[in-house]
PDB file of N, CA and C in Angstrom:
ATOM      1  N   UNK A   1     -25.914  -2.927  10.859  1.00  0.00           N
ATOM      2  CA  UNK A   1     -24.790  -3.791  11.136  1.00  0.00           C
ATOM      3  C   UNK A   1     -23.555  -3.231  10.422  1.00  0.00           C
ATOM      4  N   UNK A   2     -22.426  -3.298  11.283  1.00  0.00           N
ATOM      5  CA  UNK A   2     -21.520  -2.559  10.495  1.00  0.00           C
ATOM      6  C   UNK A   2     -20.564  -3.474   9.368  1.00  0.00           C
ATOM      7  N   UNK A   3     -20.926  -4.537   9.584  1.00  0.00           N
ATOM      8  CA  UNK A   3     -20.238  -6.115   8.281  1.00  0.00           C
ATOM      9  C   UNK A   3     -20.989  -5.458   6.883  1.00  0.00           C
ATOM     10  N   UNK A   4     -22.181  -5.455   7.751  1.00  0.00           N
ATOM     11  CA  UNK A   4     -23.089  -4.729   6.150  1.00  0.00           C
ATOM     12  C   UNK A   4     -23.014  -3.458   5.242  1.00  0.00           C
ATOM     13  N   UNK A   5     -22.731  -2.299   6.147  1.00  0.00           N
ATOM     14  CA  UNK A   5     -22.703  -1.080   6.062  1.00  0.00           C
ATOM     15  C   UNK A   5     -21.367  -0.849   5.391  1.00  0.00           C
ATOM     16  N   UNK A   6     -20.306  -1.039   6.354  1.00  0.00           N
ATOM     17  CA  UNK A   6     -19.313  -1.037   5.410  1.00  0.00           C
ATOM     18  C   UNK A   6     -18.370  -1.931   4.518  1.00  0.00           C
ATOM     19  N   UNK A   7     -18.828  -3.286   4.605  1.00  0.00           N
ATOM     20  CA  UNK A   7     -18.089  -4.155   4.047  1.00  0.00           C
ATOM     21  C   UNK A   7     -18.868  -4.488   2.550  1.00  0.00           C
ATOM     22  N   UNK A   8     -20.449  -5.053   3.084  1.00  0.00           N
ATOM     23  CA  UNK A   8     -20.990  -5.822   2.241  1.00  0.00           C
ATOM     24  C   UNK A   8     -21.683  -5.275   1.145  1.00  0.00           C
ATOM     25  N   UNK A   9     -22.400  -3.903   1.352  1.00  0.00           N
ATOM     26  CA  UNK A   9     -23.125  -2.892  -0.060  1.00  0.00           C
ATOM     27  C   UNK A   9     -22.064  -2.621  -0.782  1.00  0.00           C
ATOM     28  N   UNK A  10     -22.749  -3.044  -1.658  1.00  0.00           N
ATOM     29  CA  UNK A  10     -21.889  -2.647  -3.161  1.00  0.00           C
ATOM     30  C   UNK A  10     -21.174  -4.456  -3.691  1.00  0.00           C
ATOM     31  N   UNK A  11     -20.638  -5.374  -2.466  1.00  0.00           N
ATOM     32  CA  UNK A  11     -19.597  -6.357  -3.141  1.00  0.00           C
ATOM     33  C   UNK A  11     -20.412  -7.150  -4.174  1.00  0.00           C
ATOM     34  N   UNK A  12     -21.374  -7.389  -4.623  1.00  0.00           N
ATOM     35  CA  UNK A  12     -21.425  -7.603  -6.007  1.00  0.00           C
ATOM     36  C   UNK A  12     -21.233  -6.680  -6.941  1.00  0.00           C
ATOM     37  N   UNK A  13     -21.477  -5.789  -6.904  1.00  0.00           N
ATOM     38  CA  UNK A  13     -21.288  -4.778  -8.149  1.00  0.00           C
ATOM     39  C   UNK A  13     -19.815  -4.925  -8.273  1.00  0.00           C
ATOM     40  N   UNK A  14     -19.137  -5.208  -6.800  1.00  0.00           N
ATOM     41  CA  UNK A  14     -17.753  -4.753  -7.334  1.00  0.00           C
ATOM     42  C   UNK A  14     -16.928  -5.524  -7.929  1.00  0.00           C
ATOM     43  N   UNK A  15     -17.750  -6.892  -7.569  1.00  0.00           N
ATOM     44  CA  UNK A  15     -16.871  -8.411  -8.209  1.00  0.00           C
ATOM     45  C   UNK A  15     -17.909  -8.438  -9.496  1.00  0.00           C
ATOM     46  N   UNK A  16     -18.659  -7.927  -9.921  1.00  0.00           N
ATOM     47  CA  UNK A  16     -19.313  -8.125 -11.558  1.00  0.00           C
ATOM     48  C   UNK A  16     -19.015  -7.495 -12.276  1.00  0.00           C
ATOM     49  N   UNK A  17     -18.060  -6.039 -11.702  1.00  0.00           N
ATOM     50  CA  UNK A  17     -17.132  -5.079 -12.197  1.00  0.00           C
ATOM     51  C   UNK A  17     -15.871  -5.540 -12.319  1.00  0.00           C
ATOM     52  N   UNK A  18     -15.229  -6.269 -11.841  1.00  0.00           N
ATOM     53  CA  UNK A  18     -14.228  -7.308 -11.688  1.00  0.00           C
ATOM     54  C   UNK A  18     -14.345  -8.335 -12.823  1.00  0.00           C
ATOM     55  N   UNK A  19     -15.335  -8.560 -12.868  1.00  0.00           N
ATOM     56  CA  UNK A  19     -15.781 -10.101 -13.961  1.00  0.00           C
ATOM     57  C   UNK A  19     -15.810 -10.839 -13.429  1.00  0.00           C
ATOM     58  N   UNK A  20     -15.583 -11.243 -12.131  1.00  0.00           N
ATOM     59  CA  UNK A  20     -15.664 -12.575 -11.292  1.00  0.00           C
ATOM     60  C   UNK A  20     -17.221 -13.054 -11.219  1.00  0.00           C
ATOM     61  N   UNK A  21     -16.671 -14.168 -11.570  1.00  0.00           N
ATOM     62  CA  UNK A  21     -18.168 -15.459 -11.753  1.00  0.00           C
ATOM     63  C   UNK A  21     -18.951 -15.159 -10.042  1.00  0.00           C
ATOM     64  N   UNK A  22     -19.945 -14.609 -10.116  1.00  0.00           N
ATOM     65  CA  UNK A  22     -20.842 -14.737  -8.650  1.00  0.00           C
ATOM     66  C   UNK A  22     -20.760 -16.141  -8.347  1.00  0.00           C
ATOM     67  N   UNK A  23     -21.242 -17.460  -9.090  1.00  0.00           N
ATOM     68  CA  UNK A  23     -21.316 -18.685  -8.388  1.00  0.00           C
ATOM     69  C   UNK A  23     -19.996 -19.222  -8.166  1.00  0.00           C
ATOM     70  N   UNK A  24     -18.971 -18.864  -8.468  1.00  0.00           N
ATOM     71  CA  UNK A  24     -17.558 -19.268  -8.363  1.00  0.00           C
ATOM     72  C   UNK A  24     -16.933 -18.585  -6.648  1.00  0.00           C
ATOM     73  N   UNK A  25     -17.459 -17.475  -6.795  1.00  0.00           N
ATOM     74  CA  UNK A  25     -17.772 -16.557  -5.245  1.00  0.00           C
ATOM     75  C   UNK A  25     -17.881 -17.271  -4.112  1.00  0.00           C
ATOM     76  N   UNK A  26     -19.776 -17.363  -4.403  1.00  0.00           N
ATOM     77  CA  UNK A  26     -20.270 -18.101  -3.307  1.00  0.00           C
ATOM     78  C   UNK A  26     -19.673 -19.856  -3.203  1.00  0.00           C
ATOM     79  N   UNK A  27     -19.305 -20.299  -3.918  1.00  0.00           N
ATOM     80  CA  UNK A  27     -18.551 -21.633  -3.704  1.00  0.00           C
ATOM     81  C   UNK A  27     -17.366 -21.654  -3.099  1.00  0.00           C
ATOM     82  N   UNK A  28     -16.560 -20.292  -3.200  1.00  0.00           N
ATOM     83  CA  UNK A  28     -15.301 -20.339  -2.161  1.00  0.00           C
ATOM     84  C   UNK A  28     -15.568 -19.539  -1.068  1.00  0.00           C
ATOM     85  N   UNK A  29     -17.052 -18.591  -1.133  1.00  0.00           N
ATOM     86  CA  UNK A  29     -17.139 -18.033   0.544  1.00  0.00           C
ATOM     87  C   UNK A  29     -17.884 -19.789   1.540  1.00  0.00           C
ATOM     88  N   UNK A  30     -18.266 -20.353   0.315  1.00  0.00           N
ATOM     89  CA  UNK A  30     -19.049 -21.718   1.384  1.00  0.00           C
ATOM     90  C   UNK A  30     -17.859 -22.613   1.694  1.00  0.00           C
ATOM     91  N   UNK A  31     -16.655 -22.697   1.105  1.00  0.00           N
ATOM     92  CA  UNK A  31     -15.845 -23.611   1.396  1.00  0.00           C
ATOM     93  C   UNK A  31     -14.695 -22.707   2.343  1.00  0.00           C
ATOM     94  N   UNK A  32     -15.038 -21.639   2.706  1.00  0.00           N
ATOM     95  CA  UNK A  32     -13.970 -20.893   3.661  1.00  0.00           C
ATOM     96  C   UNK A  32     -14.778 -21.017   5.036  1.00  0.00           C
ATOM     97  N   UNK A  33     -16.348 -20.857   5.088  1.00  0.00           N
ATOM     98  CA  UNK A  33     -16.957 -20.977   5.947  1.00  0.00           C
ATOM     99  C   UNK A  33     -17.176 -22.400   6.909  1.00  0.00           C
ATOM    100  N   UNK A  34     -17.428 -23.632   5.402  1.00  0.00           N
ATOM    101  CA  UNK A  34     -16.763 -24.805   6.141  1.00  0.00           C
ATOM    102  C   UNK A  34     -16.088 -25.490   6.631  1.00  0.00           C
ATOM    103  N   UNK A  35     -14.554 -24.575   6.424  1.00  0.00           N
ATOM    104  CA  UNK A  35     -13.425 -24.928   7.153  1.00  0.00           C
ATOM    105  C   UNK A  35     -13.603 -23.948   7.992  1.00  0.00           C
ATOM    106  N   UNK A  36     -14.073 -23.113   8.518  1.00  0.00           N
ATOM    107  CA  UNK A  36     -13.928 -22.006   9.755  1.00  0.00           C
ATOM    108  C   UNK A  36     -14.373 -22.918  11.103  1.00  0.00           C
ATOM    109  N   UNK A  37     -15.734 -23.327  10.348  1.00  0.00           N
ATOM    110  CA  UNK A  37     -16.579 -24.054  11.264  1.00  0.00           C
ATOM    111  C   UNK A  37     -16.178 -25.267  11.540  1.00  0.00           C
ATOM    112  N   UNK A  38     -15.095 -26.010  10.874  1.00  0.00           N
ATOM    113  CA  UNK A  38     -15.015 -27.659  11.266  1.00  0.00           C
ATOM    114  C   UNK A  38     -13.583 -27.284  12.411  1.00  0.00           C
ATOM    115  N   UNK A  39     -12.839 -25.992  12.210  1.00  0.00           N
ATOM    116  CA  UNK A  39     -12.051 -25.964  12.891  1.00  0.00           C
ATOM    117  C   UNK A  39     -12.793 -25.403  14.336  1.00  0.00           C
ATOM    118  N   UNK A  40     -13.875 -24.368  14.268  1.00  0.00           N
ATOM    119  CA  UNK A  40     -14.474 -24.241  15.978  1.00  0.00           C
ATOM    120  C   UNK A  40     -15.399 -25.123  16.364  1.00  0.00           C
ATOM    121  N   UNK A  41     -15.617 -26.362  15.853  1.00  0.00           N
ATOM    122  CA  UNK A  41     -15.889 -27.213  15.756  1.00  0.00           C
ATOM    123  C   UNK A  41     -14.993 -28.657  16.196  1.00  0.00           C
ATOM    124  N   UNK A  42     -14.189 -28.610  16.291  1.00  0.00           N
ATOM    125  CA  UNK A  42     -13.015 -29.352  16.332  1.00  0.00           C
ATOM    126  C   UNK A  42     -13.788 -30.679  15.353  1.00  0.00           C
ATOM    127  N   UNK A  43     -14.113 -30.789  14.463  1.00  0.00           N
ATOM    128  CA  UNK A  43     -14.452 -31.577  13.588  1.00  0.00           C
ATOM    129  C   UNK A  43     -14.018 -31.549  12.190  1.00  0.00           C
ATOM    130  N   UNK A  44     -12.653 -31.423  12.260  1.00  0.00           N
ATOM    131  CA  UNK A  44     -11.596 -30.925  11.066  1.00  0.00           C
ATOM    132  C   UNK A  44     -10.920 -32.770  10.941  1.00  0.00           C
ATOM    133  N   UNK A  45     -10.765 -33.121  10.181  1.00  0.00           N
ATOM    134  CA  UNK A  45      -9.918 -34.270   9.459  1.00  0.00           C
ATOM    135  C   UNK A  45      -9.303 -34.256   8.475  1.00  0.00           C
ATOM    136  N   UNK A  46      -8.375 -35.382   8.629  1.00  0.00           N
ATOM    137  CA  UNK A  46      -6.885 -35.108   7.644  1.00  0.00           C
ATOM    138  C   UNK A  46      -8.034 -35.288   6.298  1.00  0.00           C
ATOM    139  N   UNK A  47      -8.887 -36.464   6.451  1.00  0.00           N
ATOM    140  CA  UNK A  47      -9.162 -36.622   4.354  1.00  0.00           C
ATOM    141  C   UNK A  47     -10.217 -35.671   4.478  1.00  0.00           C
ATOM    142  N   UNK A  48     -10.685 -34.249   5.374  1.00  0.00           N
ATOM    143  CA  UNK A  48     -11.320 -33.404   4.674  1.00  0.00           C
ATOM    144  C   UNK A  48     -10.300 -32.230   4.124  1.00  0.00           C
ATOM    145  N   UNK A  49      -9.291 -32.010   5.170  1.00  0.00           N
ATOM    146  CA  UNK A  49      -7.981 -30.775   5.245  1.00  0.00           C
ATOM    147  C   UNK A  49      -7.393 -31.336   3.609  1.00  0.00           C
ATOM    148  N   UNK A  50      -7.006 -32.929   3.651  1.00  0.00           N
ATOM    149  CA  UNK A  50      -5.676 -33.152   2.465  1.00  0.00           C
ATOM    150  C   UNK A  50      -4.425 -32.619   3.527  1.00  0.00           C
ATOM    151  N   UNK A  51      -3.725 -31.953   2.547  1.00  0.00           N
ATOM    152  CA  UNK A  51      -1.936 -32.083   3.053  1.00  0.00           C
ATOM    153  C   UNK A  51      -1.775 -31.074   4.147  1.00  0.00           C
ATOM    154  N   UNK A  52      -2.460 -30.082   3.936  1.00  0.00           N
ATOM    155  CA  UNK A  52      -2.702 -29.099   4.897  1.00  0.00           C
ATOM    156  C   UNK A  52      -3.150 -29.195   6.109  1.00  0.00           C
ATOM    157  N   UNK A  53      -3.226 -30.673   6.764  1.00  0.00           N
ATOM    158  CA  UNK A  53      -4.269 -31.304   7.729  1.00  0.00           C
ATOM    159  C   UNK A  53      -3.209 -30.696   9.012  1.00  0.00           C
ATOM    160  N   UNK A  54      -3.419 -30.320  10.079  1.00  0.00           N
ATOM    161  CA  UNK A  54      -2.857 -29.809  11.298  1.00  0.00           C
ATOM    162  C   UNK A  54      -3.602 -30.198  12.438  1.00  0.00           C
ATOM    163  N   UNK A  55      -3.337 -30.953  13.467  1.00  0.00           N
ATOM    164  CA  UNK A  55      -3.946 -31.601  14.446  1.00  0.00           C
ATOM    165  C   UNK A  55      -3.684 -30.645  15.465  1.00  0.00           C
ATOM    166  N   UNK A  56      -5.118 -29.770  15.879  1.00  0.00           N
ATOM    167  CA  UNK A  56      -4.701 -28.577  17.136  1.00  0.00           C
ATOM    168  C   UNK A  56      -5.183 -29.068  18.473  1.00  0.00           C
ATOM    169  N   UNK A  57      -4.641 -28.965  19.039  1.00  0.00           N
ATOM    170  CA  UNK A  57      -4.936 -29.227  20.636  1.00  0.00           C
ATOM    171  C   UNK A  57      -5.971 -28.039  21.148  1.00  0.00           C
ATOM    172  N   UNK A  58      -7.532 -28.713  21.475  1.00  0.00           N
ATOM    173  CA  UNK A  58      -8.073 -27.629  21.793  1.00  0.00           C
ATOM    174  C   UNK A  58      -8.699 -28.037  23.166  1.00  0.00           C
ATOM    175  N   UNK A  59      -9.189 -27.029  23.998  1.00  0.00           N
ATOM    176  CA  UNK A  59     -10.135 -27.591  24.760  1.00  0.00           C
ATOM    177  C   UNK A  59     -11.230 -27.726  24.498  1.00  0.00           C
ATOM    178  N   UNK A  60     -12.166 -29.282  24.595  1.00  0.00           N
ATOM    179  CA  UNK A  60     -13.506 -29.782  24.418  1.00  0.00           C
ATOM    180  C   UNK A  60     -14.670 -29.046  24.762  1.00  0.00           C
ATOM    181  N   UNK A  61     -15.383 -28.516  24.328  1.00  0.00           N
ATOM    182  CA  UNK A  61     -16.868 -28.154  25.343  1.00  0.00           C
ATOM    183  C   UNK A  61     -18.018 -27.453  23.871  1.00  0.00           C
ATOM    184  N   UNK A  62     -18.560 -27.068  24.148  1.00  0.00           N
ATOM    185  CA  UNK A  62     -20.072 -26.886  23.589  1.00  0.00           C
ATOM    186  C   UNK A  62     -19.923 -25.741  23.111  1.00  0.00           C
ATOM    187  N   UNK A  63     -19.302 -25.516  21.546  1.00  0.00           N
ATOM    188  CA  UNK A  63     -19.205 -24.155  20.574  1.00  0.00           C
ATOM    189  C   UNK A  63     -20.528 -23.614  19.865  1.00  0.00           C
ATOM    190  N   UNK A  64     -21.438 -24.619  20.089  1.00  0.00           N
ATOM    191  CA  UNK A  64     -22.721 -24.580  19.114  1.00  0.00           C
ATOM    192  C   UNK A  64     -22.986 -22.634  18.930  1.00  0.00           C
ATOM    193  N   UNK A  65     -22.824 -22.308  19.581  1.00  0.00           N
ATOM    194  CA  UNK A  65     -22.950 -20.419  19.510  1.00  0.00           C
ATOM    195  C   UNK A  65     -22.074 -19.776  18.681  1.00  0.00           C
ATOM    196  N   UNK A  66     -20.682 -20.026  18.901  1.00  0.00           N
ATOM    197  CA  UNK A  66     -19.793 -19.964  17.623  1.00  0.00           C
ATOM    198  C   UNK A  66     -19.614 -20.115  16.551  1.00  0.00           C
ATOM    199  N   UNK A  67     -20.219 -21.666  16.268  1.00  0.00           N
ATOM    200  CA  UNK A  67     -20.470 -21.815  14.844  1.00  0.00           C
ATOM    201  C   UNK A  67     -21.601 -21.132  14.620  1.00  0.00           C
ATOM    202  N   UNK A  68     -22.952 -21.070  15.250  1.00  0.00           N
ATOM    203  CA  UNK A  68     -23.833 -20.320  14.657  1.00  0.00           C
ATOM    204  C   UNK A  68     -23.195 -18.375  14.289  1.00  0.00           C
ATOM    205  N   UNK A  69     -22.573 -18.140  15.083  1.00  0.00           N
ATOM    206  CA  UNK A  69     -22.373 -16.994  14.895  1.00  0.00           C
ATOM    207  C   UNK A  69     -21.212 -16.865  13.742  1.00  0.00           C
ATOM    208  N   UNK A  70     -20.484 -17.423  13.716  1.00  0.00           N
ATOM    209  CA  UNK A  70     -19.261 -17.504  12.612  1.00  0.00           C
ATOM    210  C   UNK A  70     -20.295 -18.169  11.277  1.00  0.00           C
ATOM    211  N   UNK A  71     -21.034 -18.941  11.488  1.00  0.00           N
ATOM    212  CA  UNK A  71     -21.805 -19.520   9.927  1.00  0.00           C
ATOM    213  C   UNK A  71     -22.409 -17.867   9.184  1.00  0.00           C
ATOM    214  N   UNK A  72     -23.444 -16.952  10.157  1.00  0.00           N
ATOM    215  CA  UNK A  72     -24.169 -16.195  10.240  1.00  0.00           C
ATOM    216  C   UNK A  72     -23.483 -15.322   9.412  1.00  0.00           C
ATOM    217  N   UNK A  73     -21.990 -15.234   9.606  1.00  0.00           N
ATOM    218  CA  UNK A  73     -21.467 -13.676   8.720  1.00  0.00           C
ATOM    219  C   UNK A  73     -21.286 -14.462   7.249  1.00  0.00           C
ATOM    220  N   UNK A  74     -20.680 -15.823   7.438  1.00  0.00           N
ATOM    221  CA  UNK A  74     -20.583 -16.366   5.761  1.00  0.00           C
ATOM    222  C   UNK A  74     -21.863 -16.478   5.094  1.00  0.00           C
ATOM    223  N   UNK A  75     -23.004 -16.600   6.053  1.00  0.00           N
ATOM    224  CA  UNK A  75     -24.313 -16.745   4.825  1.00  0.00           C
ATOM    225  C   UNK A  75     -24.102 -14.714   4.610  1.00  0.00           C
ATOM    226  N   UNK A  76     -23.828 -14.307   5.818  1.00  0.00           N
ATOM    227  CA  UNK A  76     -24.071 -12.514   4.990  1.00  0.00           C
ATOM    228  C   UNK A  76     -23.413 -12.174   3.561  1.00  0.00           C
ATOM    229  N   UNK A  77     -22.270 -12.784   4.117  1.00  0.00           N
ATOM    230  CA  UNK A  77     -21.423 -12.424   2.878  1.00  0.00           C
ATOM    231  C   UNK A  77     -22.298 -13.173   1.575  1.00  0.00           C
ATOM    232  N   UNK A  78     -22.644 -14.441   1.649  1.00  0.00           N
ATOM    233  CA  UNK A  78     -22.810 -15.013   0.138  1.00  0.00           C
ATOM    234  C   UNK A  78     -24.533 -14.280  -0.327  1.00  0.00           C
ATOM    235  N   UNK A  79     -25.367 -13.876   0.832  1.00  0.00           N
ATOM    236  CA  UNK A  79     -26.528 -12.802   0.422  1.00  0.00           C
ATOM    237  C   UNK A  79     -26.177 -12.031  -0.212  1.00  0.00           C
ATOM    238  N   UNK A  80     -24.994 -11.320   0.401  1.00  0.00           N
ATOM    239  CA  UNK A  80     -24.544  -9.513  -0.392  1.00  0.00           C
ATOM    240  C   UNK A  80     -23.798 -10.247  -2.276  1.00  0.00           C
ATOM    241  N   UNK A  81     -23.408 -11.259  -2.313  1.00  0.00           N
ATOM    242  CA  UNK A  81     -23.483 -11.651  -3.294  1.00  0.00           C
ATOM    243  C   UNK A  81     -24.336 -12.584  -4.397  1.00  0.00           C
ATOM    244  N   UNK A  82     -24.882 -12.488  -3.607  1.00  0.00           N
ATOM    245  CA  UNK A  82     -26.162 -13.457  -4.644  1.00  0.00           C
ATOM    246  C   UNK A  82     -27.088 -12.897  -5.157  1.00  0.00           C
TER     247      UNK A  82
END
Protein backbone atom coordinates (compact mmCIF):
# COMPACT_ATOMS: atom_id res chain seq x y z
CA UNK A 1 0.00 0.00 0.00
CA UNK A 2 1.46 3.12 -0.87
CA UNK A 3 -0.20 5.25 2.58
CA UNK A 4 2.08 2.63 4.17
CA UNK A 5 5.15 2.50 2.16
CA UNK A 6 5.63 5.91 1.92
CA UNK A 7 3.85 7.78 4.46
CA UNK A 8 3.43 5.50 7.46
CA UNK A 9 7.09 3.38 8.20
CA UNK A 10 9.07 5.08 10.30
CA UNK A 11 6.05 7.84 11.80
CA UNK A 12 6.60 6.72 15.20
CA UNK A 13 10.14 6.81 15.36
CA UNK A 14 9.79 10.12 13.91
CA UNK A 15 7.28 11.65 16.42
CA UNK A 16 9.35 9.79 19.51
CA UNK A 17 12.27 11.59 17.88
CA UNK A 18 10.21 14.65 18.05
CA UNK A 19 9.15 13.92 21.75
CA UNK A 20 5.61 13.94 20.92
CA UNK A 21 3.43 11.99 23.42
CA UNK A 22 2.21 8.76 21.10
CA UNK A 23 -1.21 8.82 23.15
CA UNK A 24 -1.61 12.56 22.62
CA UNK A 25 -1.14 11.44 18.67
CA UNK A 26 -3.57 8.90 18.49
CA UNK A 27 -6.22 11.14 20.36
CA UNK A 28 -5.94 13.87 17.69
CA UNK A 29 -5.61 11.29 14.65
CA UNK A 30 -9.17 9.81 16.40
CA UNK A 31 -10.66 13.21 16.72
CA UNK A 32 -9.65 14.26 13.00
CA UNK A 33 -11.08 10.98 11.85
CA UNK A 34 -14.34 11.68 13.74
CA UNK A 35 -14.94 14.78 12.26
CA UNK A 36 -14.00 13.43 8.67
CA UNK A 37 -16.61 10.89 9.15
CA UNK A 38 -19.55 12.93 10.77
CA UNK A 39 -18.99 15.30 7.88
CA UNK A 40 -19.37 12.17 4.98
CA UNK A 41 -21.73 11.26 7.09
CA UNK A 42 -23.75 14.27 7.16
CA UNK A 43 -24.08 13.65 10.91
CA UNK A 44 -22.05 16.77 11.96
CA UNK A 45 -23.87 19.15 14.72
CA UNK A 46 -23.46 22.54 15.97
CA UNK A 47 -22.91 21.09 19.96
CA UNK A 48 -20.49 18.47 18.42
CA UNK A 49 -18.56 21.25 15.79
CA UNK A 50 -18.90 24.31 18.83
CA UNK A 51 -18.26 27.70 16.95
CA UNK A 52 -16.85 26.22 14.00
CA UNK A 53 -20.31 24.53 13.25
CA UNK A 54 -21.05 25.09 9.24
CA UNK A 55 -24.33 23.75 7.91
CA UNK A 56 -23.37 22.13 4.25
CA UNK A 57 -25.88 21.40 1.83
CA UNK A 58 -25.29 17.92 0.71
CA UNK A 59 -26.98 15.40 -1.25
CA UNK A 60 -28.68 12.49 0.96
CA UNK A 61 -27.94 8.82 0.07
CA UNK A 62 -25.98 5.81 1.50
CA UNK A 63 -22.00 6.77 2.25
CA UNK A 64 -21.61 3.65 4.44
CA UNK A 65 -18.41 2.76 1.90
CA UNK A 66 -16.89 6.10 2.48
CA UNK A 67 -16.87 6.17 5.89
CA UNK A 68 -15.61 2.71 5.96
CA UNK A 69 -12.96 3.61 3.63
CA UNK A 70 -12.02 7.11 5.07
CA UNK A 71 -12.23 5.37 8.91
CA UNK A 72 -9.72 2.53 7.36
CA UNK A 73 -6.72 5.06 6.62
CA UNK A 74 -7.25 6.81 10.28
CA UNK A 75 -7.13 3.39 12.07
CA UNK A 76 -3.72 2.99 9.57
CA UNK A 77 -2.39 5.91 10.65
CA UNK A 78 -3.02 5.39 14.58
CA UNK A 79 -1.44 1.40 13.96
CA UNK A 80 1.78 3.00 12.39
CA UNK A 81 1.68 4.84 15.67
CA UNK A 82 0.88 2.71 18.34
Amino acid sequence: MILTDRCLNGLKETYAALGVPTGNTVRAVEIMKACAVAHISNTNTEAQAGSKYKKIDVTEGDCASLVAECSGYFDAVVAAIS
